[in-house]
Protein backbone atom coordinates (compact mmCIF):
# COMPACT_ATOMS: atom_id res chain seq x y z
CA UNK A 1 -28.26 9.91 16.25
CA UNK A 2 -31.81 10.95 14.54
CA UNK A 3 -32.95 14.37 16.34
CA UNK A 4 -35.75 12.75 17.75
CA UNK A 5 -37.09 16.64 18.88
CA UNK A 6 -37.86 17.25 15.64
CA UNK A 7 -37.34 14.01 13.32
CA UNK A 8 -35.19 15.76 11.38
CA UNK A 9 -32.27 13.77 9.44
CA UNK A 10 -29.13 14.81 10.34
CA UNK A 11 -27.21 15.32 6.71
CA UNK A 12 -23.66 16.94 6.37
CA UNK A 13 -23.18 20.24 5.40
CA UNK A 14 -21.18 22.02 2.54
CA UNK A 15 -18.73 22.96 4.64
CA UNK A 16 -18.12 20.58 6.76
CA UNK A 17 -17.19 18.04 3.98
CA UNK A 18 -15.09 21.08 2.62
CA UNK A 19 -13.25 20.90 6.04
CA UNK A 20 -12.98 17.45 6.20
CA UNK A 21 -11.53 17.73 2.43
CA UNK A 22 -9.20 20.24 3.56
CA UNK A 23 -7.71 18.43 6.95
CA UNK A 24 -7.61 15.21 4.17
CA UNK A 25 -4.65 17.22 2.80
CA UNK A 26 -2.65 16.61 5.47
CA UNK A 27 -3.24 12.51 5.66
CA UNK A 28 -0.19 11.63 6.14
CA UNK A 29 1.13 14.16 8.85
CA UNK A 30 1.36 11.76 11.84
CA UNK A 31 2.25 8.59 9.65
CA UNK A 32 3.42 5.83 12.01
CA UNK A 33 4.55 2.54 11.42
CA UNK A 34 1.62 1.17 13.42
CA UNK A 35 -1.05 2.02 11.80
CA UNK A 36 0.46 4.33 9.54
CA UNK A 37 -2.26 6.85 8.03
CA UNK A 38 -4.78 6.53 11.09
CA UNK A 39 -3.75 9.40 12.40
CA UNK A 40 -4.67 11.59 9.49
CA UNK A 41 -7.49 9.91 8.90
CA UNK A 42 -8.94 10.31 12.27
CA UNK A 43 -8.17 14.10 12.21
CA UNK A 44 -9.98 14.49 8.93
CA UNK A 45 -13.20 12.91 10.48
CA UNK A 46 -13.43 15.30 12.97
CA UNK A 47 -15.68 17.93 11.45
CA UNK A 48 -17.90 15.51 10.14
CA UNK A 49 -18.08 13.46 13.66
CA UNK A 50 -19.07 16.44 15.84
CA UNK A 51 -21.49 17.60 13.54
CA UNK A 52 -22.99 14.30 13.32
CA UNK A 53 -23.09 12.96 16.44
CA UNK A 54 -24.23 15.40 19.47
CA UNK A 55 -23.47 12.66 22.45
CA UNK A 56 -19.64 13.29 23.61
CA UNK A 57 -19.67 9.56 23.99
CA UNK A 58 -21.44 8.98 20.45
CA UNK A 59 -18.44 11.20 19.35
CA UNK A 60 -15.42 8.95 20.86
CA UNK A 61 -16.74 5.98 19.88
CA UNK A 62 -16.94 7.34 16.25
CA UNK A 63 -13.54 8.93 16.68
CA UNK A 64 -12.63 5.91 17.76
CA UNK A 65 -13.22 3.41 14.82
CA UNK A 66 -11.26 6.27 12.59
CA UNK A 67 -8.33 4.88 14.71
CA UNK A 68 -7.91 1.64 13.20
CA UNK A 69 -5.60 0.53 10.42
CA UNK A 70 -5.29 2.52 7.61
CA UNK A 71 -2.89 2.76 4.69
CA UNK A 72 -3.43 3.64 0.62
CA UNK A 73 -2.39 7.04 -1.46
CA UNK A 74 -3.29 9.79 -0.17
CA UNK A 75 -4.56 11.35 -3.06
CA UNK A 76 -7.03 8.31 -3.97
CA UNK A 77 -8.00 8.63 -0.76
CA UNK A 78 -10.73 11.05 -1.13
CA UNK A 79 -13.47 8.26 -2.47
CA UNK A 80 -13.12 6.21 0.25
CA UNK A 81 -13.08 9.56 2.70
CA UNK A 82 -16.57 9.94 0.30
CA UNK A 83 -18.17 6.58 1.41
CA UNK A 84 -17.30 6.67 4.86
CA UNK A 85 -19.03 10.10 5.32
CA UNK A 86 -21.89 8.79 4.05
CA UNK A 87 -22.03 5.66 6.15
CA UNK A 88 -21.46 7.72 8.90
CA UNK A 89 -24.29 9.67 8.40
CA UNK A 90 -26.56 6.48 8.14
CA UNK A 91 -25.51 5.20 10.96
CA UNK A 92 -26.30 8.64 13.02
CA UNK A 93 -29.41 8.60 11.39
CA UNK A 94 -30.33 5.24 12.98
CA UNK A 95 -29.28 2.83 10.31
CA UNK A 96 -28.16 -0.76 11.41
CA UNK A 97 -24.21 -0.18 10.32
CA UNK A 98 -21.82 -1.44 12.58
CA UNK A 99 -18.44 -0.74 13.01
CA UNK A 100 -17.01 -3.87 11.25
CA UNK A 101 -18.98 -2.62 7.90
CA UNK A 102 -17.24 0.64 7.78
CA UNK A 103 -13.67 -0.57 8.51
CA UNK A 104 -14.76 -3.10 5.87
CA UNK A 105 -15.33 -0.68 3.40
CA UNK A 106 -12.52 0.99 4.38
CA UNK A 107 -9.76 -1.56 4.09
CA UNK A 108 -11.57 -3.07 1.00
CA UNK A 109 -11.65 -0.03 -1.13
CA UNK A 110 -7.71 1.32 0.05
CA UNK A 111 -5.70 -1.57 -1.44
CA UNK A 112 -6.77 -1.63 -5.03
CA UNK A 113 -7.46 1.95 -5.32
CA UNK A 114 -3.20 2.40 -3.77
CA UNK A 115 -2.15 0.58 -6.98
CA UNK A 116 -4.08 3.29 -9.32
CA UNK A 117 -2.65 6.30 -7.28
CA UNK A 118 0.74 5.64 -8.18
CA UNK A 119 1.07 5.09 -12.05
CA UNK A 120 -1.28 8.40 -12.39
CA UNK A 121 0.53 10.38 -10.06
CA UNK A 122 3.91 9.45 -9.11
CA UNK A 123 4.71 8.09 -12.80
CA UNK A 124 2.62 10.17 -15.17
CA UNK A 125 1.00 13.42 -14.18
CA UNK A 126 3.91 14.72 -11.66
CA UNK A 127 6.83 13.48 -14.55
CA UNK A 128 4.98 15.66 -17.04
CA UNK A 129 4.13 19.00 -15.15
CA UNK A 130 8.09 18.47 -13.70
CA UNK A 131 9.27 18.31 -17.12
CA UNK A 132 7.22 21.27 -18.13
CA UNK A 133 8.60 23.25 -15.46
CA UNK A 134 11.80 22.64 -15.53
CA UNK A 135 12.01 23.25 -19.40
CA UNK A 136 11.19 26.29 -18.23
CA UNK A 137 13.31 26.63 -15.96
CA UNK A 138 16.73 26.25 -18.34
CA UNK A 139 15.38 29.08 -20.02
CA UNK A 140 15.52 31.40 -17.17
CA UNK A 141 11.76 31.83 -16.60
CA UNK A 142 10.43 31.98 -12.87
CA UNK A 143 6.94 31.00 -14.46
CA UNK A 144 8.82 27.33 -14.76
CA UNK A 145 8.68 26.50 -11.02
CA UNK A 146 5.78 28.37 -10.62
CA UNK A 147 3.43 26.24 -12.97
CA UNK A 148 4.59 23.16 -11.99
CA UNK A 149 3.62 23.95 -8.07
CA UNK A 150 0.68 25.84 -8.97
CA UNK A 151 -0.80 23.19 -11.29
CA UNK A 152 0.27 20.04 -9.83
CA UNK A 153 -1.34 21.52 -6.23
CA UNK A 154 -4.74 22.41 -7.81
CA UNK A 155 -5.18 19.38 -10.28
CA UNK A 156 -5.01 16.70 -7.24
CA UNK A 157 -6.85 19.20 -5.23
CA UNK A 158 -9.84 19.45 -7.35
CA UNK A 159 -9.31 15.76 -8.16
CA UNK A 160 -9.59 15.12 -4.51
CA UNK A 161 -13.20 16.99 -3.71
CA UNK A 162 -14.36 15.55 -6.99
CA UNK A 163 -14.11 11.86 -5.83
CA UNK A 164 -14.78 12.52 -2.47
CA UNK A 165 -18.37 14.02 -3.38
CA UNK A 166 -18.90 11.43 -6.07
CA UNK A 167 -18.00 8.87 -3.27
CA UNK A 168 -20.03 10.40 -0.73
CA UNK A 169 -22.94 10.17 -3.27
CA UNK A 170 -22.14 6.57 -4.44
CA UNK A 171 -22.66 6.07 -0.60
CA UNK A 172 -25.58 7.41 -0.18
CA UNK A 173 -27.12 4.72 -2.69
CA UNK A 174 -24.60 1.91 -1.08
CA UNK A 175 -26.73 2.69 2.19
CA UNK A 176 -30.38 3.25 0.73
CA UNK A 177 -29.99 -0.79 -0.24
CA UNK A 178 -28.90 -2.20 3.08
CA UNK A 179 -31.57 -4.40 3.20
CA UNK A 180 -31.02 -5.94 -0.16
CA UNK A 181 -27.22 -7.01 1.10
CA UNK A 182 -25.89 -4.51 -1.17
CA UNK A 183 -23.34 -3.53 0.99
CA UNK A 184 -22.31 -6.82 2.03
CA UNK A 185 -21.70 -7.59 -1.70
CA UNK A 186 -19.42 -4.45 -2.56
CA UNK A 187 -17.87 -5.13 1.17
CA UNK A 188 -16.64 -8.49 -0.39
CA UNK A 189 -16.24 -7.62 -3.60
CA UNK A 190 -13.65 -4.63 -2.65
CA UNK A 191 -11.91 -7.33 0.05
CA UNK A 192 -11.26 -10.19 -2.39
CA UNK A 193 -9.92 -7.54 -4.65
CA UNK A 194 -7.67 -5.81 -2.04
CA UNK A 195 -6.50 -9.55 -0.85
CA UNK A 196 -5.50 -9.90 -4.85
CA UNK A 197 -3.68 -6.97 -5.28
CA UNK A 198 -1.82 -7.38 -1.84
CA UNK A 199 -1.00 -11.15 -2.43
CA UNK A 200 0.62 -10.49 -6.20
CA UNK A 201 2.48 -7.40 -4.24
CA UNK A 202 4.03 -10.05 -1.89
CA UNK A 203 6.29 -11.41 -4.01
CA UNK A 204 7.45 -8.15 -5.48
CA UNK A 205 7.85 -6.22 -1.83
CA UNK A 206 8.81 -9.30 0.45
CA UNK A 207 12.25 -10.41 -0.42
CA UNK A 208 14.07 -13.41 1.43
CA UNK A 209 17.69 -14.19 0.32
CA UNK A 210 19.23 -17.88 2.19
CA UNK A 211 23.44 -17.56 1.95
CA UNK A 212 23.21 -20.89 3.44
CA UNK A 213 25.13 -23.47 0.97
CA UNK A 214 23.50 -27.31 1.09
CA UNK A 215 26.17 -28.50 -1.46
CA UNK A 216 29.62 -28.24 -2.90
CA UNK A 217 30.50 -30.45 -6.02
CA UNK A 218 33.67 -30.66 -7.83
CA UNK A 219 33.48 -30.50 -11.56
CA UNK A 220 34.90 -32.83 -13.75
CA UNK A 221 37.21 -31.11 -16.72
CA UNK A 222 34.89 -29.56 -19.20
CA UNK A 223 32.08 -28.35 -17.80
CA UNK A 224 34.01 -25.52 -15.77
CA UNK A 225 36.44 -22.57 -17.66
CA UNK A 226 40.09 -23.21 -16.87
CA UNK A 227 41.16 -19.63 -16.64
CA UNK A 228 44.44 -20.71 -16.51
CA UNK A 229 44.24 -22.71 -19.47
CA UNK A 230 42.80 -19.70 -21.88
CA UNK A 231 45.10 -17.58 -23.98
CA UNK A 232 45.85 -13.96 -23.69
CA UNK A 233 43.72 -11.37 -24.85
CA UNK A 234 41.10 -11.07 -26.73
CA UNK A 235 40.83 -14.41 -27.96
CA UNK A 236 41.23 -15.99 -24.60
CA UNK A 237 38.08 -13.80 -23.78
CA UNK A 238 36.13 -15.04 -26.89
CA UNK A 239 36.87 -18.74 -25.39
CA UNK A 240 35.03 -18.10 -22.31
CA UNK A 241 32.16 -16.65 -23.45
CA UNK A 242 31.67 -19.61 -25.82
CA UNK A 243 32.17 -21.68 -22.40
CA UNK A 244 30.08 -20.07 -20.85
CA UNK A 245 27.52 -19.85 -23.48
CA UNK A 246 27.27 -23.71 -23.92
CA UNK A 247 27.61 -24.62 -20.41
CA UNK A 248 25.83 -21.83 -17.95
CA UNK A 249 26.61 -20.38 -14.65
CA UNK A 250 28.34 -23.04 -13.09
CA UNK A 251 31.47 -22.69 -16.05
CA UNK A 252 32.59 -20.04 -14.06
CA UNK A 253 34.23 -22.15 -10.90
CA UNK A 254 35.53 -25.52 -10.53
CA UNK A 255 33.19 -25.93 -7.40
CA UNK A 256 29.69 -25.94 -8.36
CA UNK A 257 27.89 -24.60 -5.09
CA UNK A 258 24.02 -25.38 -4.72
CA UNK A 259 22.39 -22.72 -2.22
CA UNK A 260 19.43 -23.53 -0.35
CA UNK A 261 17.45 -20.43 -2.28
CA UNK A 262 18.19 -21.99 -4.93
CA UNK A 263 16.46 -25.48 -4.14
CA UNK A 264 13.46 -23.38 -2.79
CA UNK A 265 13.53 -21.26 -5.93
CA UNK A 266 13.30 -24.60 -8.04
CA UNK A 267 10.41 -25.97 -5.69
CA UNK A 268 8.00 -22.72 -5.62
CA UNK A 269 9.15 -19.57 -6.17
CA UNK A 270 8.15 -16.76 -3.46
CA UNK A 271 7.45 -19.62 -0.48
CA UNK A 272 9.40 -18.37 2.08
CA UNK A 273 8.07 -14.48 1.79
CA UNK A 274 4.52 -15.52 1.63
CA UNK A 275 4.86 -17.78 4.80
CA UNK A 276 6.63 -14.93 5.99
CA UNK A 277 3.24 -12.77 5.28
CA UNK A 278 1.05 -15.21 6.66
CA UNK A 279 2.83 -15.58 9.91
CA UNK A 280 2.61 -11.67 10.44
CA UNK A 281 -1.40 -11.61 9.33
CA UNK A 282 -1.20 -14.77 12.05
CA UNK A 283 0.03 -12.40 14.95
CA UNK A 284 -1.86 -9.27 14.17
CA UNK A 285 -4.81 -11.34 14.54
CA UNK A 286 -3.42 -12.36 18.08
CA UNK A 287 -2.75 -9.08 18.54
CA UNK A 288 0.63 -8.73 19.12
CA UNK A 289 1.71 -5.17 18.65
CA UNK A 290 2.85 -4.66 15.17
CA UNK A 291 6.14 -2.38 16.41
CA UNK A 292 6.94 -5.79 18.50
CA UNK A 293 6.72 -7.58 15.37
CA UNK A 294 9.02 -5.08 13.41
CA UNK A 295 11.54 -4.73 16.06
CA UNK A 296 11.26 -9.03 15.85
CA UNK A 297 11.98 -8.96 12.48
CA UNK A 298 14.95 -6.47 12.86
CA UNK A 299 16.26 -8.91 15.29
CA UNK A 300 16.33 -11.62 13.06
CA UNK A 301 17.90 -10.21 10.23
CA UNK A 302 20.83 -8.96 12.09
CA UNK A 303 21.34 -12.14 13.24
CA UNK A 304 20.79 -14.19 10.70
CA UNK A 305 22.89 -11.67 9.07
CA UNK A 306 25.76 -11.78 11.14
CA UNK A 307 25.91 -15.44 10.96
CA UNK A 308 25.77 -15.65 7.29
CA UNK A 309 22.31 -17.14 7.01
CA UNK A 310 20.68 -14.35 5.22
């Protein structure tokens, strides 16, 4: 809180937000399957948290709503990292933020800044340095390796305090217009967005394959190849691509098998993964424990497996 000795604001230092940049390298050292980069997260807050917040219990509490969910790339992180600082700092300095409004911001901003972290890392900037190096490389130079390391370690580390002190600024004026529901806006804003991105990934990332067959029909002569019927060779080949051609997948057997995927494929594509998805949103809201949920879902599919439903 406020020093109220002195009514002075508390504001963070230089170096703390260079330490809590620093221990933000390491974000994903305790990743868990819970609540996969809390961990990190957490530990990065530290610095900031004990200079912020004098009260031991001030501290846990703070410490404590750095535990929650938290997931996105680690090296888009650093804006979010940004805003958070700053809202912390508000809300030491007496500002009406509550928890819920920085786990907002939090979650809101992760998901759609994860799908920018990947095509400019993973699939652009780290293909290009790796193909510098190892050009390099072939030709016997140590300088190959070298670079690549070298440069790829300082470009997303200067990329990182960049955005996390243009996020800690763009923060600062997120705060300043409480009053005027400014927050509350971007907090929705960045949540429908992150709901977006996260509902297109379903059907991408959620797959659901039924081996269960609902029907088995007999063709009549004509619209199935009789293998045994083609010639030799090449031409014989020729005839059942023509076959094929004219009539579709089911030429290839005399029993044309209709799969339930396929029925819920022809009535909307994607159903059964996005019930799926809403059922698990359903429980974490219950709370049940998200490695109960896992294990759950490990259970099913070896047994849906095993009996050649799945």
């Amino acid at each position: 809180m406020t020093d109220t000795l002195n009514n002075k604001k508390v504001v963070l230092s230089d170096a703390t937000r260079k330490k809590v940049w620093w221990r933000h390298q390491f974000l994903q050292g305790s990743w868990n399957y819970e609540r996969m980069q809390n961990g990190g997260w957490a530990f990065s807050m530290i610095p900031a948290i004990k200079e912020l917040y004098t009260k031991k219990e001030d501290q846990v509490e703070a410490l404590k709503r750095h535990l929650e969910f938290y997931n996105t790339h680690p090296y888009v992180s650093s804006p979010v990292m940004g805003v958070t600082l700053a809202m912390e700092e508000e809300k030491a300095n007496g500002t009406a933020i509550d928890d819920a409004a920085i786990q907002g911001v939090k979650v809101g901003m992760m998901g759609p800044l994860a799908g920018v972290g990947d095509p400019v890392f993973w699939f652009t900037l780290r293909p290009i340095l790796g193909a510098l190096g190892a050009s390099m490389a072939l030709t016997g130079s140590l300088v190959g390796p070298l670079i690549f390391f070298i440069a790829w370690n300082a470009i997303r580390m200067i990329f990182e305090w960049k955005t996390q002190e243009m996020g800690y600024k763009a923060g600062n004026q997120i705060t300043k217009d409480l009053s005027g529901g400014l927050l509350g806006r971007i907090t929705l804003m960045a949540s429908i967005l992150g709901m977006f991105i996260i509902g297109a990934l379903v059907q991408r990332w959620v797959s659901i394959k039924f081996a269960l067959d609902v029907a088995k029909v007999t063709q009549q002569p004509g619209s199935y190849i009789d293998w045994a019927a083609l010639p030799a060779g090449a031409e014989g080949i020729q005839q059942a691509l023509k076959q094929f051609s004219a009539i579709g997948p089911t030429a290839l057997d005399q029993v044309k098998v209709t799969t339930l995927q396929q029925n819920l494929d022809s009535l909307i594509p994607g159903l059964v993964p996005l019930l799926l998805t809403l059922g698990i949103c359903k429980l974490l809201k219950k709370n049940v424990s998200p490695i109960t949920i896992i294990l759950a879902l490990f259970a099913i599919g070896i047994v849906a497996k095993y009996f050649h439903i799945m």
